[in-house]
N, C-alpha and C. Protein backbone atom coordinates (compact mmCIF):
# COMPACT_ATOMS: atom_id res chain seq x y z
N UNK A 1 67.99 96.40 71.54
CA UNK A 1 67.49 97.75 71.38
C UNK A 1 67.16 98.33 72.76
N UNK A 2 67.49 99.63 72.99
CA UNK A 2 67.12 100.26 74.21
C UNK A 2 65.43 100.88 74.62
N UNK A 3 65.11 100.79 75.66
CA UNK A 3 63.56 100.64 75.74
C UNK A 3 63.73 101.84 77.30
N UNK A 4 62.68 102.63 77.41
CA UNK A 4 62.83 103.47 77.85
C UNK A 4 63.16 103.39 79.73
N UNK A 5 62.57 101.93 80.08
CA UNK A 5 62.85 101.84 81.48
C UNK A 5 64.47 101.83 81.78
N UNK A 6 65.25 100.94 80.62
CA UNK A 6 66.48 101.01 80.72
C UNK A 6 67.15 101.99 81.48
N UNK A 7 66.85 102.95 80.24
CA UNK A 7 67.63 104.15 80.28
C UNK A 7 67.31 105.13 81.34
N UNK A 8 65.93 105.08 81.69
CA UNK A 8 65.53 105.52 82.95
C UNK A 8 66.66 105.12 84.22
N UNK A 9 66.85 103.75 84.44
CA UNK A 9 67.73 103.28 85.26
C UNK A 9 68.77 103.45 85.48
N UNK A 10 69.29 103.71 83.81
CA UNK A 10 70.82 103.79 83.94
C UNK A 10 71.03 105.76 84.20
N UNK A 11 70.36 106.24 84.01
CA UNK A 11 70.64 107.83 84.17
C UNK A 11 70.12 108.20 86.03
N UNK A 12 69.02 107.21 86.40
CA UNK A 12 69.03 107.38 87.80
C UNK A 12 70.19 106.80 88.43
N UNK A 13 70.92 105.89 87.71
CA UNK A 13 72.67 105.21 88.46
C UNK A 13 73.02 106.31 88.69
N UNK A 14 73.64 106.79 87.24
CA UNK A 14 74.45 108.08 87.48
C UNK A 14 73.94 109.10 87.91
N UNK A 15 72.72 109.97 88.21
CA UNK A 15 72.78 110.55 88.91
C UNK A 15 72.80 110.46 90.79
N UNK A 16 72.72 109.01 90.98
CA UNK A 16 72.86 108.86 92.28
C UNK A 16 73.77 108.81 92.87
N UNK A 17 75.05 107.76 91.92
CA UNK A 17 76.56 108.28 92.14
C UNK A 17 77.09 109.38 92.44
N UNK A 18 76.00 110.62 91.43
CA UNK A 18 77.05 112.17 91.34
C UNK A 18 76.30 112.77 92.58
N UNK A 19 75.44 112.44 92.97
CA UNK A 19 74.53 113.05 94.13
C UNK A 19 75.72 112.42 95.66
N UNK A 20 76.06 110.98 95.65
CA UNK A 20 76.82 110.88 96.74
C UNK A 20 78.27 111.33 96.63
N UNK A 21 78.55 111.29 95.54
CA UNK A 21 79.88 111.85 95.26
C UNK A 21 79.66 113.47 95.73
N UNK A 22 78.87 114.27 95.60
CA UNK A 22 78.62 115.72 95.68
C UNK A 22 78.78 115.75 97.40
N UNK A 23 77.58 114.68 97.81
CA UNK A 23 77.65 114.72 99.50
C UNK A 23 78.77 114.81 99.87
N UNK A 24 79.72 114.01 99.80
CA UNK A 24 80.85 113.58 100.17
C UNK A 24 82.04 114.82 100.28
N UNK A 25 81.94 115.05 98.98
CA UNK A 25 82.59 116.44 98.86
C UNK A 25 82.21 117.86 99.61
N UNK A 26 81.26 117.58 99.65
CA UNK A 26 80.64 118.79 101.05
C UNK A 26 80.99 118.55 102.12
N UNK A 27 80.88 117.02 102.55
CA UNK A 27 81.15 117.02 103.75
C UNK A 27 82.75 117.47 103.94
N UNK A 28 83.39 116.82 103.21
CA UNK A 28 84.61 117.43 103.24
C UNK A 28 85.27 118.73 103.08
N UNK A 29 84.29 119.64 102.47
CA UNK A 29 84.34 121.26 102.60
C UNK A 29 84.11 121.62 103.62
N UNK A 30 83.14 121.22 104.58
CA UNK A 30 82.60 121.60 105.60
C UNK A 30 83.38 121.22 106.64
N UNK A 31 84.53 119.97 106.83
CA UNK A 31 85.55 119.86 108.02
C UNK A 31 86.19 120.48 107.80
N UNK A 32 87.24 120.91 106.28
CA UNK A 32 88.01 121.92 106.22
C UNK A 32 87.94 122.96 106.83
N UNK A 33 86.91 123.63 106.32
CA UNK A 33 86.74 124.74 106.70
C UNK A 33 86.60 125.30 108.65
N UNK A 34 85.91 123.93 108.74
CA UNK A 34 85.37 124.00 110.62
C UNK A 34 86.67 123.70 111.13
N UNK A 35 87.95 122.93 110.26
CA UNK A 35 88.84 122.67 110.90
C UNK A 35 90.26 123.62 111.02
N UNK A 36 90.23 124.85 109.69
CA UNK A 36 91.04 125.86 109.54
C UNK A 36 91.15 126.91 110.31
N UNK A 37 92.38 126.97 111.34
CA UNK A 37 92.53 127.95 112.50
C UNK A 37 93.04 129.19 112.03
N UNK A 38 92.83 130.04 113.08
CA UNK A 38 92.74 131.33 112.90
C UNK A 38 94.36 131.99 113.06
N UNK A 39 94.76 132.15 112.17
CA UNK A 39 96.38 132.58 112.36
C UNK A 39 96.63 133.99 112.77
N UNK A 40 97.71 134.47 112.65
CA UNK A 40 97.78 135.93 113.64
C UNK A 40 97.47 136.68 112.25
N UNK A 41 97.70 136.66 111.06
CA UNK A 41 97.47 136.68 109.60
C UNK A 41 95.67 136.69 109.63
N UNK A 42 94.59 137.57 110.04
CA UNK A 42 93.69 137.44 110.33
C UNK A 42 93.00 137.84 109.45
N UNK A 43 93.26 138.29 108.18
CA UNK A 43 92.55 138.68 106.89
C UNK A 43 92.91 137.61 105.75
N UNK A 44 93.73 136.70 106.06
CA UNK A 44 94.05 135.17 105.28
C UNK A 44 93.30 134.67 105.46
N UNK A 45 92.79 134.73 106.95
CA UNK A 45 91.99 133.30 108.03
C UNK A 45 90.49 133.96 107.07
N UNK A 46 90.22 135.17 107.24
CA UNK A 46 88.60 135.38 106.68
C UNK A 46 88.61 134.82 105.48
N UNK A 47 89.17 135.52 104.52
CA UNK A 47 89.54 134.86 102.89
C UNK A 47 89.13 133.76 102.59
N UNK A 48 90.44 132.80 103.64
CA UNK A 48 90.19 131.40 103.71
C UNK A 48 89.01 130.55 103.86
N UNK A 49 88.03 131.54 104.84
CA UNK A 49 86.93 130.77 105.33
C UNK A 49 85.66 130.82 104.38
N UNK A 50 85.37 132.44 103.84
CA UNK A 50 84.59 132.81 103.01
C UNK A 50 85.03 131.83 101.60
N UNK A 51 85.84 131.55 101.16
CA UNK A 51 86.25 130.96 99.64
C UNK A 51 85.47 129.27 100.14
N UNK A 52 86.27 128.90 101.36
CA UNK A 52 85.30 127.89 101.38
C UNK A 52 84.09 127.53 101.74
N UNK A 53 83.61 128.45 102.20
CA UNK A 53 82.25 129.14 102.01
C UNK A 53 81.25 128.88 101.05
N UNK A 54 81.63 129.73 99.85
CA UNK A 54 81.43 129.66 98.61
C UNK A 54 81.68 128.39 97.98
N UNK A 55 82.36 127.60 98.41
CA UNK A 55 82.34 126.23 97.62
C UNK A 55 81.40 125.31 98.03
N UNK A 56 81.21 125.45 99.54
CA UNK A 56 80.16 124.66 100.20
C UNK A 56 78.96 124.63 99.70
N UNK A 57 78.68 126.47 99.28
CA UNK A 57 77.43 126.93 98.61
C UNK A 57 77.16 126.16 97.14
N UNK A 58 77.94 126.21 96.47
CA UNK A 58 78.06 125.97 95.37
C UNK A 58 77.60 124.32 95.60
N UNK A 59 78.06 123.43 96.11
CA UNK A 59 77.74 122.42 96.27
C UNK A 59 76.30 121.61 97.09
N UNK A 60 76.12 122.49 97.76
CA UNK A 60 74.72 122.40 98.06
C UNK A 60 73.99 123.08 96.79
N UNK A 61 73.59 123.35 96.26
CA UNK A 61 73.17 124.02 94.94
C UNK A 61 73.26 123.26 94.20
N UNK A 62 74.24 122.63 93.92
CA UNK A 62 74.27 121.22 93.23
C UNK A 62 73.68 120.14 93.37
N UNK A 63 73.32 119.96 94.97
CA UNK A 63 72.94 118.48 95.46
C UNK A 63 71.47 118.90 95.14
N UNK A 64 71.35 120.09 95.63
CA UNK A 64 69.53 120.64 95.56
C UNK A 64 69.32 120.10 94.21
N UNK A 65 70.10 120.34 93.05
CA UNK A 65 69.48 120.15 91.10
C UNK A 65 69.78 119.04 91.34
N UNK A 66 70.87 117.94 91.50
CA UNK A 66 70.46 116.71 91.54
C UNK A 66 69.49 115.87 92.11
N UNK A 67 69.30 116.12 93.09
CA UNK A 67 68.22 115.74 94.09
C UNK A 67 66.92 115.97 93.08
N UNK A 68 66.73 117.44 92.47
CA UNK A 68 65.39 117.49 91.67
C UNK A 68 65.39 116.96 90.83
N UNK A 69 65.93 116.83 89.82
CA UNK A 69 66.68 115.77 88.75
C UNK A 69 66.28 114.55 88.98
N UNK A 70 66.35 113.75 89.99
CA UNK A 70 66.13 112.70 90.13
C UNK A 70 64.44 112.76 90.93
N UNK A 71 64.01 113.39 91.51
CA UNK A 71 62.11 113.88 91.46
C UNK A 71 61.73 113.95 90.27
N UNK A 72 62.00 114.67 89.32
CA UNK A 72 61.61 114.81 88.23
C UNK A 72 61.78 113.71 87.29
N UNK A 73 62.93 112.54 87.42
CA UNK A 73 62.85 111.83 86.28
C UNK A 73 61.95 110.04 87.04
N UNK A 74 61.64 110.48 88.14
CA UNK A 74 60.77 108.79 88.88
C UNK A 74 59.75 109.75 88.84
N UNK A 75 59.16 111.03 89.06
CA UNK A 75 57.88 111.46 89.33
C UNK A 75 57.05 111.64 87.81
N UNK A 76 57.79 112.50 87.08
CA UNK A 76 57.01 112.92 85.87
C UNK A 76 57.13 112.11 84.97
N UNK A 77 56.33 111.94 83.77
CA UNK A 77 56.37 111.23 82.86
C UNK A 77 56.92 112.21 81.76
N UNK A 78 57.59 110.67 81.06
CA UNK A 78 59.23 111.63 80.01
C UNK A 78 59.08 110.38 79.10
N UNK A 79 59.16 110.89 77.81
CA UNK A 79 59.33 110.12 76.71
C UNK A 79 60.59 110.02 76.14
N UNK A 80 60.78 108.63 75.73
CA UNK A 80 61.89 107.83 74.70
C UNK A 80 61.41 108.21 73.04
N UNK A 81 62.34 108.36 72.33
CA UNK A 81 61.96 108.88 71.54
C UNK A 81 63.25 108.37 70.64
N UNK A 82 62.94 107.28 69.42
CA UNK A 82 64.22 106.68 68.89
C UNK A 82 64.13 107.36 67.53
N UNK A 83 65.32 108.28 67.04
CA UNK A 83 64.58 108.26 65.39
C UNK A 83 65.98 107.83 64.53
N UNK A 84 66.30 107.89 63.42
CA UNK A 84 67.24 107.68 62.63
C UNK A 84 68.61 108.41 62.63
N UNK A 85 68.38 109.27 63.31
CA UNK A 85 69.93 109.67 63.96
C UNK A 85 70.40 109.98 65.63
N UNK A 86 69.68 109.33 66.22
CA UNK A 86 69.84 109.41 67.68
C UNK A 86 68.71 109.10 68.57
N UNK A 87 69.13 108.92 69.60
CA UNK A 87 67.52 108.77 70.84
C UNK A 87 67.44 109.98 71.70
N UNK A 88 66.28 109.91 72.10
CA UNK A 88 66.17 110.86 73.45
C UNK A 88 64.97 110.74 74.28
N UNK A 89 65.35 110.78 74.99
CA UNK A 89 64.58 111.19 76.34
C UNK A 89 64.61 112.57 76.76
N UNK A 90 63.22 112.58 76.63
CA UNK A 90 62.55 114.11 77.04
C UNK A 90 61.94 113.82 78.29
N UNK A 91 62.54 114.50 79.16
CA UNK A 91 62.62 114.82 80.94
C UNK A 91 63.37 115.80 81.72
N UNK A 92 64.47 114.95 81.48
CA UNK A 92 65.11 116.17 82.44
C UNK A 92 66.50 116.61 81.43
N UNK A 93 67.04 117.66 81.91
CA UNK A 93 68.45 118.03 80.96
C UNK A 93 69.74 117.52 81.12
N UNK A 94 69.87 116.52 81.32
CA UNK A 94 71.02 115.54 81.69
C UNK A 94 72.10 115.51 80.33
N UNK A 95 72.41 115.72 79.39
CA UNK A 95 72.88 115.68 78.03
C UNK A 95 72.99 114.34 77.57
N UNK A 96 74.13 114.21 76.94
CA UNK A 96 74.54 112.63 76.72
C UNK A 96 74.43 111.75 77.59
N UNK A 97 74.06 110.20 77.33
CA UNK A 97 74.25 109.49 78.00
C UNK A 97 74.84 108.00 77.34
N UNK A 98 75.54 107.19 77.63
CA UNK A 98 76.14 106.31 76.60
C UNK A 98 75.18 105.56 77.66
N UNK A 99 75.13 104.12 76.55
CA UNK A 99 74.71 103.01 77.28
C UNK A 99 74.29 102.04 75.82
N UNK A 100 75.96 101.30 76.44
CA UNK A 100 76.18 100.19 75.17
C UNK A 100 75.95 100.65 73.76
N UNK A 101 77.23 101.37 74.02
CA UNK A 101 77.73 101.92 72.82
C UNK A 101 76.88 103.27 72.03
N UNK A 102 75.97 103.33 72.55
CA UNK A 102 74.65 103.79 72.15
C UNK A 102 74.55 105.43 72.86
N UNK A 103 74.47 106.54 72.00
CA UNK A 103 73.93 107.77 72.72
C UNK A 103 72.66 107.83 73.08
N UNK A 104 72.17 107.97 74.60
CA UNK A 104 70.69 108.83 74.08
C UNK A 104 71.24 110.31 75.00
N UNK A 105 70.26 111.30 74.39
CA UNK A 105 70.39 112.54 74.70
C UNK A 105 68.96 112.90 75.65
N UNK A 106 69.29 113.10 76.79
CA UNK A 106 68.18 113.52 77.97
C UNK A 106 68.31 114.73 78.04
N UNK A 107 67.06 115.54 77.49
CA UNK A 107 66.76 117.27 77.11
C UNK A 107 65.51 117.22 78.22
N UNK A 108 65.30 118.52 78.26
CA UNK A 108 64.00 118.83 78.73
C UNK A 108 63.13 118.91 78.07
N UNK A 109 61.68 119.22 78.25
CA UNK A 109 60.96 119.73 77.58
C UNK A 109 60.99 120.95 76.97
N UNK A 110 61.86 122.17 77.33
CA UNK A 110 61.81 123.44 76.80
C UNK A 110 63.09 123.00 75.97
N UNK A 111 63.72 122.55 75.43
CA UNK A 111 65.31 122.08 74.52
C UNK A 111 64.16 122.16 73.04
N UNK A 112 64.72 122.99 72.57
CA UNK A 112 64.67 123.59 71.06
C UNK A 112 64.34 122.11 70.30
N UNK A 113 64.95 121.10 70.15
CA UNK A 113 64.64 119.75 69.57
C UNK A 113 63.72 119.30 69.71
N UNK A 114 63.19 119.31 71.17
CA UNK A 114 62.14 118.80 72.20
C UNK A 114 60.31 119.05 71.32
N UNK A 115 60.57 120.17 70.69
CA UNK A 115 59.04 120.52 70.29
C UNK A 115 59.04 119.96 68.82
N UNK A 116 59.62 119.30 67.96
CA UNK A 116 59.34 118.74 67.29
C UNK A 116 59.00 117.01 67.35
N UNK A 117 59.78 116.64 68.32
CA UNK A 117 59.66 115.53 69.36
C UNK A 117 58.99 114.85 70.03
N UNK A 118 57.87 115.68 70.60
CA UNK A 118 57.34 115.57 71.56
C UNK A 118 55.63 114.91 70.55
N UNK A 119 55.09 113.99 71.14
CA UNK A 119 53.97 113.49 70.78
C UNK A 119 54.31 113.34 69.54
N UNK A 120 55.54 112.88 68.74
CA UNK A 120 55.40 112.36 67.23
C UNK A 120 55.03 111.14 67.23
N UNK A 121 54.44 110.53 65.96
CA UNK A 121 54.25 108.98 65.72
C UNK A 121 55.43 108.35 65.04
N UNK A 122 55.78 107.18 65.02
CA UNK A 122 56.54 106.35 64.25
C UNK A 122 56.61 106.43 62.73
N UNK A 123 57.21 106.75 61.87
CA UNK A 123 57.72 107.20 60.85
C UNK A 123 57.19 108.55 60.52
N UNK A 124 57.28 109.31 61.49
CA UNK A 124 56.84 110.86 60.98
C UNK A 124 58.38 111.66 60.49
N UNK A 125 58.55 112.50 60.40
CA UNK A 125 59.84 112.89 59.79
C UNK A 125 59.62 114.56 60.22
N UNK A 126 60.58 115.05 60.72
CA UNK A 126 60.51 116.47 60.42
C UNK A 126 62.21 117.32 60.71
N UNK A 127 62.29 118.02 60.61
CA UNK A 127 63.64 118.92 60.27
C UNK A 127 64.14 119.68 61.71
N UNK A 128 64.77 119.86 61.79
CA UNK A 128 65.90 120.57 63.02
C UNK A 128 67.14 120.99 62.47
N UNK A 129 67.52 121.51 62.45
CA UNK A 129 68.45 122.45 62.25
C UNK A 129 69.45 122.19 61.14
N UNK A 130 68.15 121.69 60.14
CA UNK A 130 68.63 121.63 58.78
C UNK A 130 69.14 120.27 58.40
N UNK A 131 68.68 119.36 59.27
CA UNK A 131 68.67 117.90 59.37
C UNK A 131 67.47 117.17 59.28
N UNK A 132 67.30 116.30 58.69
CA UNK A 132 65.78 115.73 58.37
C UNK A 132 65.91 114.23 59.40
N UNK A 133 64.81 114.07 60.17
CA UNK A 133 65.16 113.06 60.99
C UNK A 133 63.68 112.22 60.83
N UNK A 134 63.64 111.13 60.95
CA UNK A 134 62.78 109.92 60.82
C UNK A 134 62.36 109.51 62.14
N UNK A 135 61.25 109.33 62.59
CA UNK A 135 61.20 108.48 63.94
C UNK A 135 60.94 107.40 63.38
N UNK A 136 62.01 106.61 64.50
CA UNK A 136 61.90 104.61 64.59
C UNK A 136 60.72 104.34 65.24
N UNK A 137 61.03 104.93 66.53
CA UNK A 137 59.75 104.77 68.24
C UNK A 137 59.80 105.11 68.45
N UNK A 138 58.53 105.37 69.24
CA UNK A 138 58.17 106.52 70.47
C UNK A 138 57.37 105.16 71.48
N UNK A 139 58.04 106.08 72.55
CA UNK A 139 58.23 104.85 73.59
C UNK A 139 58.03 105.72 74.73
């Protein structure tokens, strides 16, 4: 059975992977771009530079939410939450996560599911979107 440090671990893997994978890819936006010369075609060359520009941006923006993502899921406290049709972890908004065979779903605290969720006891039961769900654990 999955227990909440687990899954803690395994969602800080992957987001550390996608955090160096993101670096990586910047860095490599960022030689492109420093490395793309200026042709006599001098409204290509701007185009060119601004588009990758914008991707660089985009990717720093990315690293920034991952980076918090991962503050937020070692800093704050986030509950496991097992009930009769799925798990979750309430922390950060990560969606699915497999781990051995197994979904859990990492929502935030503001995720529509989340407020029925949040501080339940073990066999409490209540409804979501026309689904009746059981808690196993709260963890």
């Amino acid at each position: 059975m999955l227990n909440k440090s687990v899954v803690i671990a395994e969602l800080n893997k992957q987001l550390q992977t996608k955090l160096t994978y993101l670096n990586t890819t910047l860095q490599q936006a960022i030689d492109s771009r420093n490395s793309d010369t200026k042709s006599s075609a001098g409204d290509k060359f701007e185009t060119s530079r601004e588009m990758a520009q914008i991707e660089i941006h985009k990717l720093e923006t990315e690293i920034l939410k991952t980076q918090q993502f991962i503050n937020d899921l070692l800093s704050k406290a986030s509950q496991f939450i097992i009930t009769d049709k799925g798990s979750f972890l309430i922390g950060i908004p990560f969606g699915k996560l497999m781990l051995n065979d197994t979904a859990v779903f990492c929502i935030s605290n503001s995720a529509p599911i989340a407020k029925p969720l949040v501080n339940t006891v073990i066999s409490a039961q209540f409804n979501y979107g026309g689904v009746e769900y059981t808690v196993i654990d709260n963890l």
